[in-house]
Structures are given as structure tokens and as C-alpha cells.
N, C-alpha and C. Protein backbone atom coordinates (compact mmCIF):
# COMPACT_ATOMS: atom_id res chain seq x y z
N UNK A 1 8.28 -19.19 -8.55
CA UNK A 1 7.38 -19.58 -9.62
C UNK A 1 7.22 -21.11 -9.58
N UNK A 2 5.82 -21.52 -9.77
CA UNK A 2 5.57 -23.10 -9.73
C UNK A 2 5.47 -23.82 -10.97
N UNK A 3 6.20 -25.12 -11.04
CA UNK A 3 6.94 -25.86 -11.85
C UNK A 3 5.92 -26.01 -13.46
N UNK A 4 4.45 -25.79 -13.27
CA UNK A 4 3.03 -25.78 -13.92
C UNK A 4 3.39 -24.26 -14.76
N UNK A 5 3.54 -23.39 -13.89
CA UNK A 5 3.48 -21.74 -14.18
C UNK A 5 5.02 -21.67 -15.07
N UNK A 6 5.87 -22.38 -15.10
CA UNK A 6 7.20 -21.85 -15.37
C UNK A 6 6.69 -22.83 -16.56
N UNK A 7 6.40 -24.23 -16.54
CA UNK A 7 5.94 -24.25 -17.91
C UNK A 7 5.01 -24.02 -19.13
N UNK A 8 4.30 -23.37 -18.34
CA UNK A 8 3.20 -22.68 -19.01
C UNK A 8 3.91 -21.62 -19.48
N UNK A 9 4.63 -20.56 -18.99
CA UNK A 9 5.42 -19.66 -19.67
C UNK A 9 6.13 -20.19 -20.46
N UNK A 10 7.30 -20.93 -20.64
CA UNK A 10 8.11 -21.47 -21.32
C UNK A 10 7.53 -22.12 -22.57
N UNK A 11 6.03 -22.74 -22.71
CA UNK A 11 5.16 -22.84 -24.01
C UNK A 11 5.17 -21.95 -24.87
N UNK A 12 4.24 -20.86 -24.00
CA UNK A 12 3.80 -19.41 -24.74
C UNK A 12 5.17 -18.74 -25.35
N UNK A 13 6.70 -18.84 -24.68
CA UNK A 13 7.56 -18.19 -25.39
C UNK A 13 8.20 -19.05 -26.63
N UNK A 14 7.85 -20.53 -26.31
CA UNK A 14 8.16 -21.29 -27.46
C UNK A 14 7.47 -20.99 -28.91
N UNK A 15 6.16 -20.90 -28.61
CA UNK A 15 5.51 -20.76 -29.44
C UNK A 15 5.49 -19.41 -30.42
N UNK A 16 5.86 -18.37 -30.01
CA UNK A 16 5.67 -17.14 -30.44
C UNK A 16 7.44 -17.16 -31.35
N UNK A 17 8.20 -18.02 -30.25
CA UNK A 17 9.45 -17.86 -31.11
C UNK A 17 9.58 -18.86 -32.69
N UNK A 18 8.81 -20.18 -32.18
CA UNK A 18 7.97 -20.93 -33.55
C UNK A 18 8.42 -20.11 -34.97
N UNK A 19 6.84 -19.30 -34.24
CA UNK A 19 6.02 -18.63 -35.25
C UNK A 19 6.99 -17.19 -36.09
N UNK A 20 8.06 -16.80 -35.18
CA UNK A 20 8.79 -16.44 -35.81
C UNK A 20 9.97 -16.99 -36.90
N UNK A 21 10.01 -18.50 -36.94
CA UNK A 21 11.06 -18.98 -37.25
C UNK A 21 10.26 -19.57 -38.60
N UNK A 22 9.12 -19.29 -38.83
CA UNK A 22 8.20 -19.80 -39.64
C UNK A 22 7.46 -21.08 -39.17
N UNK A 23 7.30 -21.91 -38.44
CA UNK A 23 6.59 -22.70 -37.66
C UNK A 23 5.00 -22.02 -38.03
N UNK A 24 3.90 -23.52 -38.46
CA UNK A 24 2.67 -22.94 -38.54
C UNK A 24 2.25 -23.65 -37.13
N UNK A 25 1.47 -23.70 -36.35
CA UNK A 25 1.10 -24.21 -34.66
C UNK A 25 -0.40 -24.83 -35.21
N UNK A 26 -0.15 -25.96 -35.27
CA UNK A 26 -1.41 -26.91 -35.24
C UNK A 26 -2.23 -27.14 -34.17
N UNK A 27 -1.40 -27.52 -33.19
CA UNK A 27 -2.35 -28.09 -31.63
C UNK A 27 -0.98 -27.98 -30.39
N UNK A 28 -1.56 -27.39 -29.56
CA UNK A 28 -0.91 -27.76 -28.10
C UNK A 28 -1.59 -28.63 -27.33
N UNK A 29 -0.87 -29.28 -26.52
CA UNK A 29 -0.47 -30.05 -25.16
C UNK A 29 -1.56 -31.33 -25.82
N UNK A 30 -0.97 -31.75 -27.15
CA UNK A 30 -1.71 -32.98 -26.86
C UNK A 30 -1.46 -34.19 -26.03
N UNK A 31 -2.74 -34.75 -25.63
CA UNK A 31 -2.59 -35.62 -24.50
C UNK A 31 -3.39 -37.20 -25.33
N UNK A 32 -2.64 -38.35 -25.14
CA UNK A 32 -3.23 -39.87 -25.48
C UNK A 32 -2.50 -40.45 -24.54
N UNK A 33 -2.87 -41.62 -24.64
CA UNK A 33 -1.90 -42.57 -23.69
C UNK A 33 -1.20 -42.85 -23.87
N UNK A 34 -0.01 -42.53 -24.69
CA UNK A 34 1.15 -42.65 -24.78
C UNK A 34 2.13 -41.61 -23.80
N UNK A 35 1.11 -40.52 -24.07
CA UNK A 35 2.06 -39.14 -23.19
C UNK A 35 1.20 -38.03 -23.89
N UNK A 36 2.24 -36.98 -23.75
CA UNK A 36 1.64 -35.52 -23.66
C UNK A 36 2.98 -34.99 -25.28
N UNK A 37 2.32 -33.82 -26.40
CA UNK A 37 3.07 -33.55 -27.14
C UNK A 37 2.79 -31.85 -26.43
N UNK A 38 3.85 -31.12 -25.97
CA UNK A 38 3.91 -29.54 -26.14
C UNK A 38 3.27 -29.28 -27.23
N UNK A 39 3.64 -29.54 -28.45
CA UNK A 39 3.43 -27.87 -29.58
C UNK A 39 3.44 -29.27 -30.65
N UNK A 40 2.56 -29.23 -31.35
CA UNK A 40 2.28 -29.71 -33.15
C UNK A 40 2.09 -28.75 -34.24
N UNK A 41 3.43 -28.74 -35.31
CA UNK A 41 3.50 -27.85 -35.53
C UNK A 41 4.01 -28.43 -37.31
N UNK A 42 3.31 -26.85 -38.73
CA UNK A 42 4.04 -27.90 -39.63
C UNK A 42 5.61 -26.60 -39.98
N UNK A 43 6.24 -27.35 -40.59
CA UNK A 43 7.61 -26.71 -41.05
C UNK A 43 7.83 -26.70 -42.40
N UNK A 44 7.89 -25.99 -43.41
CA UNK A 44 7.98 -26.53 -44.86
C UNK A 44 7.14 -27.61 -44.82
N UNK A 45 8.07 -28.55 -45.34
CA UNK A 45 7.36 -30.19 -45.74
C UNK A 45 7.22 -31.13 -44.45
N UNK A 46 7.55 -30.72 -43.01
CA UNK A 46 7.07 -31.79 -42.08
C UNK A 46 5.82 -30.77 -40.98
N UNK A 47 5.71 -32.67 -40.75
CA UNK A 47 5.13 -32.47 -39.47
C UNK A 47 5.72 -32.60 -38.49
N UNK A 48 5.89 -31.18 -37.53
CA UNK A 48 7.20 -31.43 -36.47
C UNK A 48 6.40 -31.41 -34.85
N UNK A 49 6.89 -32.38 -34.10
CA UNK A 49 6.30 -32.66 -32.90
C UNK A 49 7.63 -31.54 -31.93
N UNK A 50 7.15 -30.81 -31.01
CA UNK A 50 7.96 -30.19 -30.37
C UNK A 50 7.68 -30.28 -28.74
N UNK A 51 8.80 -30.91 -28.28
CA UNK A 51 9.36 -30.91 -26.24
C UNK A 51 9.57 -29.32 -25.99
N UNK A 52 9.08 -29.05 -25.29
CA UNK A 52 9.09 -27.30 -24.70
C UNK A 52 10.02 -27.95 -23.37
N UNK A 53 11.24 -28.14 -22.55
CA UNK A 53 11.76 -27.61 -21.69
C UNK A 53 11.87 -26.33 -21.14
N UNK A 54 11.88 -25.87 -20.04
CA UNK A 54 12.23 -24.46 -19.21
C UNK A 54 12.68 -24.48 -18.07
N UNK A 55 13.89 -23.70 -17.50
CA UNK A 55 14.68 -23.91 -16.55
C UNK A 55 15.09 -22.56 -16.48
N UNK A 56 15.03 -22.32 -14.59
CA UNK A 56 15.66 -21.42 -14.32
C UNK A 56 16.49 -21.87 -13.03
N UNK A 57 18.16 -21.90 -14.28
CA UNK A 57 18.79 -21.93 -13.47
C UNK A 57 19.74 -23.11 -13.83
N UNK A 58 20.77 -23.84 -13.67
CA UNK A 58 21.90 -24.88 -14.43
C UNK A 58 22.35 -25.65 -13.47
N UNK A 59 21.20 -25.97 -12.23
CA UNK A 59 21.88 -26.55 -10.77
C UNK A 59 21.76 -27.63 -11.11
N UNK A 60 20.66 -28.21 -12.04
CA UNK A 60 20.64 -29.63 -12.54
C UNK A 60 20.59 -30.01 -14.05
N UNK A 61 21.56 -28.62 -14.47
CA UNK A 61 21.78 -29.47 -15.89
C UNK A 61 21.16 -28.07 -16.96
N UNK A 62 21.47 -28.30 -17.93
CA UNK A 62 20.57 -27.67 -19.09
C UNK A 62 19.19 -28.52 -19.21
N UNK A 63 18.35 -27.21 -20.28
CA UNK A 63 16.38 -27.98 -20.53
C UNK A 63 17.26 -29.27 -21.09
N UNK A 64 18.13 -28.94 -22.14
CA UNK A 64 18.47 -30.19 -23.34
C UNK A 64 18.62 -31.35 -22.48
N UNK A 65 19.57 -31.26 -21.40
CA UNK A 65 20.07 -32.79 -20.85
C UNK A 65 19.11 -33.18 -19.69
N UNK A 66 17.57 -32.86 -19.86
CA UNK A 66 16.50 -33.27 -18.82
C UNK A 66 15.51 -34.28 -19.92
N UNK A 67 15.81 -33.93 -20.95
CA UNK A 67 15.18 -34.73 -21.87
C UNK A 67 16.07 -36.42 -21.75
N UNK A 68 15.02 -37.39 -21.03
CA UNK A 68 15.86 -38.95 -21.03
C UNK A 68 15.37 -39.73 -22.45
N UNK A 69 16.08 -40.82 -22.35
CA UNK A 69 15.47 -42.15 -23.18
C UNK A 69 13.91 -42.28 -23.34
N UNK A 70 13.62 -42.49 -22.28
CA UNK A 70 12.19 -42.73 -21.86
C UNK A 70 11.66 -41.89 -22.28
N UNK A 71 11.78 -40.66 -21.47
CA UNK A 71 10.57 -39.02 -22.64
C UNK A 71 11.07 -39.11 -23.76
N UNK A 72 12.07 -39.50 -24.47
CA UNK A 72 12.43 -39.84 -26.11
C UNK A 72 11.30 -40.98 -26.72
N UNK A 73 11.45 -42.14 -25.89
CA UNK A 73 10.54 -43.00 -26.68
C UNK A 73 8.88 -42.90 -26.16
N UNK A 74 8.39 -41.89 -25.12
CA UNK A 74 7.13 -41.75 -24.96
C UNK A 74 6.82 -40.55 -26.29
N UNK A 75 7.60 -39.49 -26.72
CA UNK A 75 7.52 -38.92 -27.72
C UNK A 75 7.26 -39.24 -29.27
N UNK A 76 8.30 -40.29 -29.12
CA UNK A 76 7.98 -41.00 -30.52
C UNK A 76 6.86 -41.70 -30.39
N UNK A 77 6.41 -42.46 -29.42
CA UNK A 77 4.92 -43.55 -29.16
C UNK A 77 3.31 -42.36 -29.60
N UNK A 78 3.75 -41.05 -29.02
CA UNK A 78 2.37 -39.65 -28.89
C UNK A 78 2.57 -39.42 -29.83
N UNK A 79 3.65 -39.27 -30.79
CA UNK A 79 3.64 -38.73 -32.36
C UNK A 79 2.98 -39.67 -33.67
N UNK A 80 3.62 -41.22 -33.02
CA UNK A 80 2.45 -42.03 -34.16
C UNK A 80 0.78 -41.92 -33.59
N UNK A 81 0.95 -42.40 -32.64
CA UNK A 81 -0.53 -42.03 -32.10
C UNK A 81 -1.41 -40.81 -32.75
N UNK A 82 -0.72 -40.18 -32.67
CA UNK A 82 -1.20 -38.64 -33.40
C UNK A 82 -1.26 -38.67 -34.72
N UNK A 83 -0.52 -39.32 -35.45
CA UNK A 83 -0.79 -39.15 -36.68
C UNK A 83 -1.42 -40.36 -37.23
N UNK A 84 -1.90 -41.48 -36.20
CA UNK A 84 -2.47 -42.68 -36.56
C UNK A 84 -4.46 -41.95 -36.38
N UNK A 85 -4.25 -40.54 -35.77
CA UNK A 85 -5.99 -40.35 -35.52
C UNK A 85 -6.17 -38.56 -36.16
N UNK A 86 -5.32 -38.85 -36.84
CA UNK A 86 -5.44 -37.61 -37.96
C UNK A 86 -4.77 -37.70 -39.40
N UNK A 87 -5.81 -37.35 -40.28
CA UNK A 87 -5.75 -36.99 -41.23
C UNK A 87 -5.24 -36.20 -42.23
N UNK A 88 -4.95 -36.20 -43.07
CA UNK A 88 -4.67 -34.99 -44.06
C UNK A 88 -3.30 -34.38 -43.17
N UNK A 89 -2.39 -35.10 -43.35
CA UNK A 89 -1.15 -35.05 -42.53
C UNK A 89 0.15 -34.90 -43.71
N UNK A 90 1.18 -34.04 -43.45
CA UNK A 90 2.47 -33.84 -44.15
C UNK A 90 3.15 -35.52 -44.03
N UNK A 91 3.98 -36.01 -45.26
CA UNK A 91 4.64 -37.46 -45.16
C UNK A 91 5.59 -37.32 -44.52
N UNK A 92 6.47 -36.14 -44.00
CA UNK A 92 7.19 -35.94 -43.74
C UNK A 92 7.38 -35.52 -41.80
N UNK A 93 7.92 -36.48 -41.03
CA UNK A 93 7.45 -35.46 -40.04
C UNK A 93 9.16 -35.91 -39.09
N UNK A 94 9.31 -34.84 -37.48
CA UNK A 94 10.19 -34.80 -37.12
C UNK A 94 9.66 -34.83 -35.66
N UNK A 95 10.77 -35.01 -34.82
CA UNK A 95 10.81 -33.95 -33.03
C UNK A 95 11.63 -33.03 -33.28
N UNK A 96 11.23 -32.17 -32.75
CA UNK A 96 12.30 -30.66 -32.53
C UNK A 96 11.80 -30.38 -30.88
N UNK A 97 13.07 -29.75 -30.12
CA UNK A 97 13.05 -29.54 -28.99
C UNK A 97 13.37 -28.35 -29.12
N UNK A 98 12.52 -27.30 -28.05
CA UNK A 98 13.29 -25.71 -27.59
C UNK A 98 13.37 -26.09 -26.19
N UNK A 99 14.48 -25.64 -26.25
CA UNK A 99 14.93 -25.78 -24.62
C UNK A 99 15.10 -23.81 -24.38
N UNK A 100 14.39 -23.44 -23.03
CA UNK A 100 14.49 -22.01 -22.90
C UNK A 100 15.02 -22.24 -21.05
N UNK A 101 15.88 -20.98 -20.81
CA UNK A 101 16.49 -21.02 -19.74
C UNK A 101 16.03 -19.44 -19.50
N UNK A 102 15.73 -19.34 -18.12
CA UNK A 102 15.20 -17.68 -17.74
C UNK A 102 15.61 -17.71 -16.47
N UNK A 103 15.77 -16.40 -16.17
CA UNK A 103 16.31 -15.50 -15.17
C UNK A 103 15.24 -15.71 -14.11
N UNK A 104 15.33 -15.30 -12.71
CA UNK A 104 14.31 -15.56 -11.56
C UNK A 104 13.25 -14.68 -11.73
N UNK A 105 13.05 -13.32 -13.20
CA UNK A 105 12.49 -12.54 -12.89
C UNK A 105 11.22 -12.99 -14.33
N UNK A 106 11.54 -14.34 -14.68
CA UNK A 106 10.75 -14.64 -15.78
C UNK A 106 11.07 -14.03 -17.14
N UNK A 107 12.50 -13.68 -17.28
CA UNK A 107 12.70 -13.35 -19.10
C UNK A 107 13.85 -14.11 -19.00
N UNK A 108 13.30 -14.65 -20.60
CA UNK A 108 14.51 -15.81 -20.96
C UNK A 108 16.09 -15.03 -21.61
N UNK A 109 16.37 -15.94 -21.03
CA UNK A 109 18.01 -15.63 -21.23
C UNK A 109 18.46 -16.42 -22.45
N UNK A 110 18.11 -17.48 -23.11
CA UNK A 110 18.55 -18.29 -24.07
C UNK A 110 17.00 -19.05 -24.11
N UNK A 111 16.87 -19.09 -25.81
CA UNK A 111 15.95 -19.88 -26.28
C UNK A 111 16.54 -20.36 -27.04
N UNK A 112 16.88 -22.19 -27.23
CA UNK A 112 17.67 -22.86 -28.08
C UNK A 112 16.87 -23.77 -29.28
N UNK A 113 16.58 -23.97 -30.39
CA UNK A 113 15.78 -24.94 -31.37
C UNK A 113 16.64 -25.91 -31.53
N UNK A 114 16.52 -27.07 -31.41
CA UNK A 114 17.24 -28.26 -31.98
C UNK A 114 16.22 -28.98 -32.94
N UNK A 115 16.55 -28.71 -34.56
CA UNK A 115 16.06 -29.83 -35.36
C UNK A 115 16.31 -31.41 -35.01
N UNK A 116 14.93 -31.70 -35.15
CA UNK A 116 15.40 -33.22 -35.42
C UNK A 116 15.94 -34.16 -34.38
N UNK A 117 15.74 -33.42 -33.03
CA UNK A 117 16.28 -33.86 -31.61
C UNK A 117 16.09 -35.41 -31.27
N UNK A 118 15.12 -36.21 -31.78
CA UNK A 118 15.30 -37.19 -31.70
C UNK A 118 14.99 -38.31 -32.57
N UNK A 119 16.09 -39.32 -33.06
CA UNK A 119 16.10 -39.95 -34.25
C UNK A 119 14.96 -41.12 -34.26
């Protein structure tokens, strides 16, 4: 499976697991020049920006420990951006990361939510 296709799956299962967790799904894969946001999404009282990781396989680590400094502070840079060109926005907002890990045959083995993943 190619690295595009495994994250394209790993979206679609983020998202559906979201929406089970109560997550409402505002916008995917937004793109500015700061970077790219997976999933915009609201939660109760925030607005939560969400990193979709997917990995098959622990040869280089868990999704969680692929997330660096740098995709931390390009995240935070796409989230003001985003809420500097939209409106009618929750005061409240966060990052949350799902990190999902799947088997070679494409079903996930662990889908993990971390509130609040980066301060």
C-alpha cells in the first residue's frame, strides 16, 4: 500500500471514529501556507484541529512519536491561519492527534485519541 493510500485510509477511519466519539467534522485536509490540517473539527466548546498519523507496522516508532517539533509548530502556525480567515468560530480551540496502527491487510489494530496533543 502507498504512503498517499495508507493515508487516505487512516483519515476516513479517523474520521468515522471522530464522529463516534461525538466530534462534529467541519473541513478536511486544509491546506495555507503554513501547512496542511487533517480533520477540523468542533468538540463541546472547542475548536479542535486534528494530525491523522497511520502506520503499519513499529519498525520506526509509533504514529505518536513521528509527530516532531516542527509538524508541532507548522500545526499551531495552520490553526491560527485558519481561524484568522474564518468566522463564526468556537473561543475555545485545541490539537488532538489520532494516531492509528493497521495490519498489512488494511484493518486497524489500535486507534489512539490524544486530547490536547500539543500545548
Amino acid at each position: 500500500m502507498k504512503r498517499k493510500e495508507l493515508g487516505d485510509i487512516g483519515e476516513e477511519m479517523a474520521r468515522k471514529f471522530l464522529k463516534k466519539k461525538g466530534y462534529r467534522i467541519r473541513e478536511t485536509n486544509f491546506r495555507c501556507r503554513e501547512g496542511e490540517i487533517d480533520i477540523i473539527a468542533e468538540h463541546k466548546d472547542y475548536l479542535v484541529f486534528i494530525e491523522v498519523r497511520t502506520k503499519t507496522g513499529s519498525s520506526f516508532g509509533s504514529p505518536e512519536e513521528s509527530v516532531t517539533f516542527a509538524k508541532k509548530e507548522k500545526l499551531i502556525a495552520s490553526a491560527l491561519a485558519y481561524m484568522s480567515s474564518h468566522k463564526d468560530l468556537p473561543d475555545n480551540w485545541r490539537i488532538d492527534f489520532v494516531g492509528i496502527e493497521m495490519d498489512q491487510k488494511g484493518k486497524a489494530t489500535r486507534i489512539e485519541l490524544i486530547q490536547n496533543a500539543v500545548d
